[in-house]
PDB file of N, CA and C in Angstrom:
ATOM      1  N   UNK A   1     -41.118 -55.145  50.735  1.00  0.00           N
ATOM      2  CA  UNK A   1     -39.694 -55.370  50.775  1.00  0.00           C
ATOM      3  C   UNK A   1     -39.086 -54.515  51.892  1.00  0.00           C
ATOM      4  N   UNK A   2     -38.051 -55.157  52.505  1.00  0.00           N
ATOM      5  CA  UNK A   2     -37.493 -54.016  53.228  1.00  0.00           C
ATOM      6  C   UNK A   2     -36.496 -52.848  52.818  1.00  0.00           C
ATOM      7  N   UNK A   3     -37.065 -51.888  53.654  1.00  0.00           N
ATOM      8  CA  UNK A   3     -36.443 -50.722  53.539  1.00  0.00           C
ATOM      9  C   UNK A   3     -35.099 -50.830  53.632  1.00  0.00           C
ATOM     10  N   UNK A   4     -34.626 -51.598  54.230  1.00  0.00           N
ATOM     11  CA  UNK A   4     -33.248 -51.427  54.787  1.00  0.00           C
ATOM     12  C   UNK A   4     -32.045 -52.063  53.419  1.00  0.00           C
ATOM     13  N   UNK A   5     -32.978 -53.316  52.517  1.00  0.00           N
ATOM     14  CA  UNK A   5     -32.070 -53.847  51.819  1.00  0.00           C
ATOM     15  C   UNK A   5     -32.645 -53.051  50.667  1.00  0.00           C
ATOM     16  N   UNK A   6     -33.739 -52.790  50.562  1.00  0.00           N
ATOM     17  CA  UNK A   6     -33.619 -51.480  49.399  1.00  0.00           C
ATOM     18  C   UNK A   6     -32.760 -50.560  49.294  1.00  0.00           C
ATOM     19  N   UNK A   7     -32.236 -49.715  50.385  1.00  0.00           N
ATOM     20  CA  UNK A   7     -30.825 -48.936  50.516  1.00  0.00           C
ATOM     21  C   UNK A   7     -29.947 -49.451  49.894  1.00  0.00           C
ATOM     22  N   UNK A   8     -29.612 -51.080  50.476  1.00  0.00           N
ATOM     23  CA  UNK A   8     -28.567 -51.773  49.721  1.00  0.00           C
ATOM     24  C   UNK A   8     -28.428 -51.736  48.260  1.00  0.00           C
ATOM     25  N   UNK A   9     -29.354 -51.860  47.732  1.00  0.00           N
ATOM     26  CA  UNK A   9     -29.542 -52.067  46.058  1.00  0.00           C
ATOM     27  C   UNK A   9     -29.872 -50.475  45.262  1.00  0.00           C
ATOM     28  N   UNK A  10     -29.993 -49.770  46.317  1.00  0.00           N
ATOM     29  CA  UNK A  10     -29.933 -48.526  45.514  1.00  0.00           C
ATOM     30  C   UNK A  10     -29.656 -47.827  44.201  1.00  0.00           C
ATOM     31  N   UNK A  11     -28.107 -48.406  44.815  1.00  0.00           N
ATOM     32  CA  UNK A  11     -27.039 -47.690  44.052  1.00  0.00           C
ATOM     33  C   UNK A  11     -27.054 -48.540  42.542  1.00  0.00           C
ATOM     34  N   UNK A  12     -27.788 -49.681  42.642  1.00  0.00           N
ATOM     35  CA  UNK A  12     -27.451 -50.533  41.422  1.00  0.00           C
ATOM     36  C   UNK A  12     -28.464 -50.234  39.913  1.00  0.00           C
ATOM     37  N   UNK A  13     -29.855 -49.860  40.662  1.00  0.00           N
ATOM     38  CA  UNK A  13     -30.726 -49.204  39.952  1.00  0.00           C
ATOM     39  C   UNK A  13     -32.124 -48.875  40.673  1.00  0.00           C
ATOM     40  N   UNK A  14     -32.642 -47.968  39.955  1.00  0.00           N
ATOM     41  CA  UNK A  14     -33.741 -47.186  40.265  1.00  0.00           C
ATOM     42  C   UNK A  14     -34.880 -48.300  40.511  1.00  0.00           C
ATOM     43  N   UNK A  15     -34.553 -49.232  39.822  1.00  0.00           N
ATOM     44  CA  UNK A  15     -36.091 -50.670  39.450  1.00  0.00           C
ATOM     45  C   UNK A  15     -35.646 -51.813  40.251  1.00  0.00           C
ATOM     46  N   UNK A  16     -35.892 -51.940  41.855  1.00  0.00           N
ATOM     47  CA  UNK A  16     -35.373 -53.218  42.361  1.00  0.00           C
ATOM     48  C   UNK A  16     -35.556 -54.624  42.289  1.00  0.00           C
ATOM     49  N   UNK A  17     -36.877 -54.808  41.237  1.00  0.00           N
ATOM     50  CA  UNK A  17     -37.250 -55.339  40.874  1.00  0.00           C
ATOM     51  C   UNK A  17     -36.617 -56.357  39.792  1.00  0.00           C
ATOM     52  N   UNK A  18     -35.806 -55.310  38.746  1.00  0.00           N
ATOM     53  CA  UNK A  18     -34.532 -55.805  38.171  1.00  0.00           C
ATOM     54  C   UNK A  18     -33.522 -56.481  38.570  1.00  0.00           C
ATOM     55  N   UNK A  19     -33.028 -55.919  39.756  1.00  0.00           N
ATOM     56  CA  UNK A  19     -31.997 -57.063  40.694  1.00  0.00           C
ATOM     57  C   UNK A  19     -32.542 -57.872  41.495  1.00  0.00           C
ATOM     58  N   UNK A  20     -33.876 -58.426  41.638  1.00  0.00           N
ATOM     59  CA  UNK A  20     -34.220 -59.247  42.496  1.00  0.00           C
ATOM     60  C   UNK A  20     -34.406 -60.139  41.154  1.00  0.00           C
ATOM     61  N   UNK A  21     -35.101 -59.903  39.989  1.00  0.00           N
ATOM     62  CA  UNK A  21     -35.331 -60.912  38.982  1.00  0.00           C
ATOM     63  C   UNK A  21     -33.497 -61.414  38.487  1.00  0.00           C
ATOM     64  N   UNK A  22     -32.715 -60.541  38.328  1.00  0.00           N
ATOM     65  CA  UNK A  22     -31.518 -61.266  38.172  1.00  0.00           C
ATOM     66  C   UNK A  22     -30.593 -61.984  38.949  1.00  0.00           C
ATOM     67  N   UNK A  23     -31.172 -61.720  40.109  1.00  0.00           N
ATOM     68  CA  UNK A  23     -30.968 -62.618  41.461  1.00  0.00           C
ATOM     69  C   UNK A  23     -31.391 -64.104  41.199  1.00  0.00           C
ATOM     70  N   UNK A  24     -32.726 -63.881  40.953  1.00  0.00           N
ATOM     71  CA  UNK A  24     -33.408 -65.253  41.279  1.00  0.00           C
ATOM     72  C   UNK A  24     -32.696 -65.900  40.107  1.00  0.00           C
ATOM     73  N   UNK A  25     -32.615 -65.408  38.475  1.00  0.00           N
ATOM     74  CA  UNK A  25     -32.071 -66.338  37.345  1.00  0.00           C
ATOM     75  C   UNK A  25     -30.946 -66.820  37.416  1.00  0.00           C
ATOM     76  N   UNK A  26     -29.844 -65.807  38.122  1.00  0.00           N
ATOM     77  CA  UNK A  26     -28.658 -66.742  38.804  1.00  0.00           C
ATOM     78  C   UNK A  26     -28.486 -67.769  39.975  1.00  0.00           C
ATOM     79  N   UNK A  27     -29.495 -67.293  40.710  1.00  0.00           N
ATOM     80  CA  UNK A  27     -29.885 -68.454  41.745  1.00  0.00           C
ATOM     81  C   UNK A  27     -30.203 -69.527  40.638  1.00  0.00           C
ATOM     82  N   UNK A  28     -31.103 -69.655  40.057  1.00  0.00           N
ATOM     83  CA  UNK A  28     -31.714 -70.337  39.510  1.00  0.00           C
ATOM     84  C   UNK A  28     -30.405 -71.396  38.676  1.00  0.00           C
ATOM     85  N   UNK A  29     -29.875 -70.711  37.938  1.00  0.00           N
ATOM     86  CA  UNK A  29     -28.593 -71.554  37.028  1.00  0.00           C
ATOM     87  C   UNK A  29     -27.776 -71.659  37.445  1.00  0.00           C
ATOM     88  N   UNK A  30     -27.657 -70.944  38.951  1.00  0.00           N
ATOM     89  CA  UNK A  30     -25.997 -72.587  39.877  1.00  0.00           C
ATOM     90  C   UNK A  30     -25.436 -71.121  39.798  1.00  0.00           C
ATOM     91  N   UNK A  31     -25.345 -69.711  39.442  1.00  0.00           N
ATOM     92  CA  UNK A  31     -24.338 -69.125  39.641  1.00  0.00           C
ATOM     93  C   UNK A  31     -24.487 -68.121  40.679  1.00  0.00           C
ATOM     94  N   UNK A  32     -24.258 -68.711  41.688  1.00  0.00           N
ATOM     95  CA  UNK A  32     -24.461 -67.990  43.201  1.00  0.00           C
ATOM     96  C   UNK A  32     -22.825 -67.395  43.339  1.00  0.00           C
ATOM     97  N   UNK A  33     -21.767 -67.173  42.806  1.00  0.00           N
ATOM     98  CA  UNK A  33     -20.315 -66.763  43.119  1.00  0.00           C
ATOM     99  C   UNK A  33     -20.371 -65.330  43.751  1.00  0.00           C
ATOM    100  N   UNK A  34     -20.408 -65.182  44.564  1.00  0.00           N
ATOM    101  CA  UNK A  34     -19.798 -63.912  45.343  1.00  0.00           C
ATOM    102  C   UNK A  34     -18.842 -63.909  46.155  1.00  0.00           C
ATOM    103  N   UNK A  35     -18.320 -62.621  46.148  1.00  0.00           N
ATOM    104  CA  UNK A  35     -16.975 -62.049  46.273  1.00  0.00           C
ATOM    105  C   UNK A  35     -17.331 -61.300  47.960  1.00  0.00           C
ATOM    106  N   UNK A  36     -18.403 -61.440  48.598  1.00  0.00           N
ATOM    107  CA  UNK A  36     -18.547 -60.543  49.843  1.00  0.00           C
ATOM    108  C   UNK A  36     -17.893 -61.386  51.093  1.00  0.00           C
ATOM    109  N   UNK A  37     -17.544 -60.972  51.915  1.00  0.00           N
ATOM    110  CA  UNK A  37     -16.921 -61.234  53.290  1.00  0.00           C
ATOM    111  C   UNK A  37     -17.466 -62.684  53.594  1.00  0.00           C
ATOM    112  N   UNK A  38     -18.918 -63.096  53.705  1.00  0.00           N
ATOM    113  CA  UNK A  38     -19.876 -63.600  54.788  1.00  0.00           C
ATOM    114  C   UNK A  38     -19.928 -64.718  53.393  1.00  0.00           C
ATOM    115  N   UNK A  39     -19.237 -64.480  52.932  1.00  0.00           N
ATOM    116  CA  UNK A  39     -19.663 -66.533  51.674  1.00  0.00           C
ATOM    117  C   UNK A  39     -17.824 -66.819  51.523  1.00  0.00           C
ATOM    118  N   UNK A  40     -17.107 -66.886  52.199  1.00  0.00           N
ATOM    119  CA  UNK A  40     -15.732 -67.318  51.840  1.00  0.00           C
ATOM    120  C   UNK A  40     -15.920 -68.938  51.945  1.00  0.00           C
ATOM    121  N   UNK A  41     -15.253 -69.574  51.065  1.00  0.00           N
ATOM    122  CA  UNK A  41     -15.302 -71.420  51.484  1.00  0.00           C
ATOM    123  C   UNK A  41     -14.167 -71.423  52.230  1.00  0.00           C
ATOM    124  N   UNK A  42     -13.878 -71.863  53.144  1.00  0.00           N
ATOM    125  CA  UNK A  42     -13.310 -72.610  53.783  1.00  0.00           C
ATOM    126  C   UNK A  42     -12.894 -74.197  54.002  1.00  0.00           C
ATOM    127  N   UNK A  43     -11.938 -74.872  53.386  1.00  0.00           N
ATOM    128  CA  UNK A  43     -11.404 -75.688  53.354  1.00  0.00           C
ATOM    129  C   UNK A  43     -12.033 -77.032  54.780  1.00  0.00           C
ATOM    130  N   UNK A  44     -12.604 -77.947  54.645  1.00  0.00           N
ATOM    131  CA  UNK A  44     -12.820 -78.725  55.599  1.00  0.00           C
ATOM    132  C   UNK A  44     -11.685 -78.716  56.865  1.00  0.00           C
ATOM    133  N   UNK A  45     -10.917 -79.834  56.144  1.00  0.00           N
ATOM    134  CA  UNK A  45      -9.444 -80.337  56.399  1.00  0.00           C
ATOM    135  C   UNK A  45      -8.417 -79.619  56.012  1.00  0.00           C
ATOM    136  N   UNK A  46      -7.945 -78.735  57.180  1.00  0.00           N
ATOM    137  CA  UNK A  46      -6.635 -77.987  56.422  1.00  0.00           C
ATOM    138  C   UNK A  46      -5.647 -78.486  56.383  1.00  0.00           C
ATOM    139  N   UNK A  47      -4.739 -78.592  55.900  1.00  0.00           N
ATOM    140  CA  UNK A  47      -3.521 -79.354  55.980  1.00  0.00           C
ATOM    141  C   UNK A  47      -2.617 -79.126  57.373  1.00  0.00           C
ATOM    142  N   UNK A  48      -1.717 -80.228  57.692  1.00  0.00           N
ATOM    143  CA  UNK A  48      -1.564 -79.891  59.092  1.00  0.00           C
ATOM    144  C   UNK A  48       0.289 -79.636  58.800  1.00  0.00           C
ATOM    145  N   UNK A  49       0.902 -78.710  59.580  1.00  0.00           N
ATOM    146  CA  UNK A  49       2.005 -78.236  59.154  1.00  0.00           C
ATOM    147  C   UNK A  49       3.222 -79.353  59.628  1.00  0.00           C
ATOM    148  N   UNK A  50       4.430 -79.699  59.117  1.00  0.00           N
ATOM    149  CA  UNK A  50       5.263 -80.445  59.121  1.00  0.00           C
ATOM    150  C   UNK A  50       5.715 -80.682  60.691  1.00  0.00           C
ATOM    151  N   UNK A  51       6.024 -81.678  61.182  1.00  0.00           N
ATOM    152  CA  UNK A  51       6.315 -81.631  62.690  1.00  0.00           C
ATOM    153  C   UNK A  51       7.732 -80.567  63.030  1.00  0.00           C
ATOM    154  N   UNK A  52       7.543 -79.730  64.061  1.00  0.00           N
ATOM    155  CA  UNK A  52       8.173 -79.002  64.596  1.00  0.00           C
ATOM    156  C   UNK A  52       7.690 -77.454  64.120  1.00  0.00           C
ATOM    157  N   UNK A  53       7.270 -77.385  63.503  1.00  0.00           N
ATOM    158  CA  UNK A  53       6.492 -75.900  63.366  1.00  0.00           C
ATOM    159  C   UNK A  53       5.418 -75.416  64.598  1.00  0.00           C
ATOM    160  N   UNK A  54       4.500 -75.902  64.837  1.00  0.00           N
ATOM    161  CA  UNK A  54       3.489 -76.005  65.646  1.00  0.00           C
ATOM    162  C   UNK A  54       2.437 -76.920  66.140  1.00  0.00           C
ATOM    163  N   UNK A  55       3.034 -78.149  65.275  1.00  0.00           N
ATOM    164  CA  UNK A  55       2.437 -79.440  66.267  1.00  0.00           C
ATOM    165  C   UNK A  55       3.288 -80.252  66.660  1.00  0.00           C
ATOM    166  N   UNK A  56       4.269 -80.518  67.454  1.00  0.00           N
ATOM    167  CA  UNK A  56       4.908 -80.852  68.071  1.00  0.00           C
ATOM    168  C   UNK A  56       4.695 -81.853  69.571  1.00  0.00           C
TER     169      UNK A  56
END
């Protein structure tokens, strides 16, 4: 494993093994939801603003 994402998981527990197995069971049952920077959804089609605001 790498060293570097072992740092990451440190802080969560001593057994990384534990957060990689509760990783995979939420992978596993659809519940991938995170709250970090780098997974935001973004809207396809944003709505486009009323004429004279900025599409003009």
């Amino acid at each position: 494993m790498d060293a570097q994402l072992l740092d990451q998981i440190k802080h969560l527990t001593n057994d990384p093994s534990k957060v990689i197995e509760t990783a995979i069971r939420q992978w596993l049952r659809g519940e991938r939801d995170r709250d970090d920077e780098l997974t935001r959804t973004l809207r396809r089609n944003p709505p486009v603003p009323p004429r004279g605001e900025w599409n003009d």
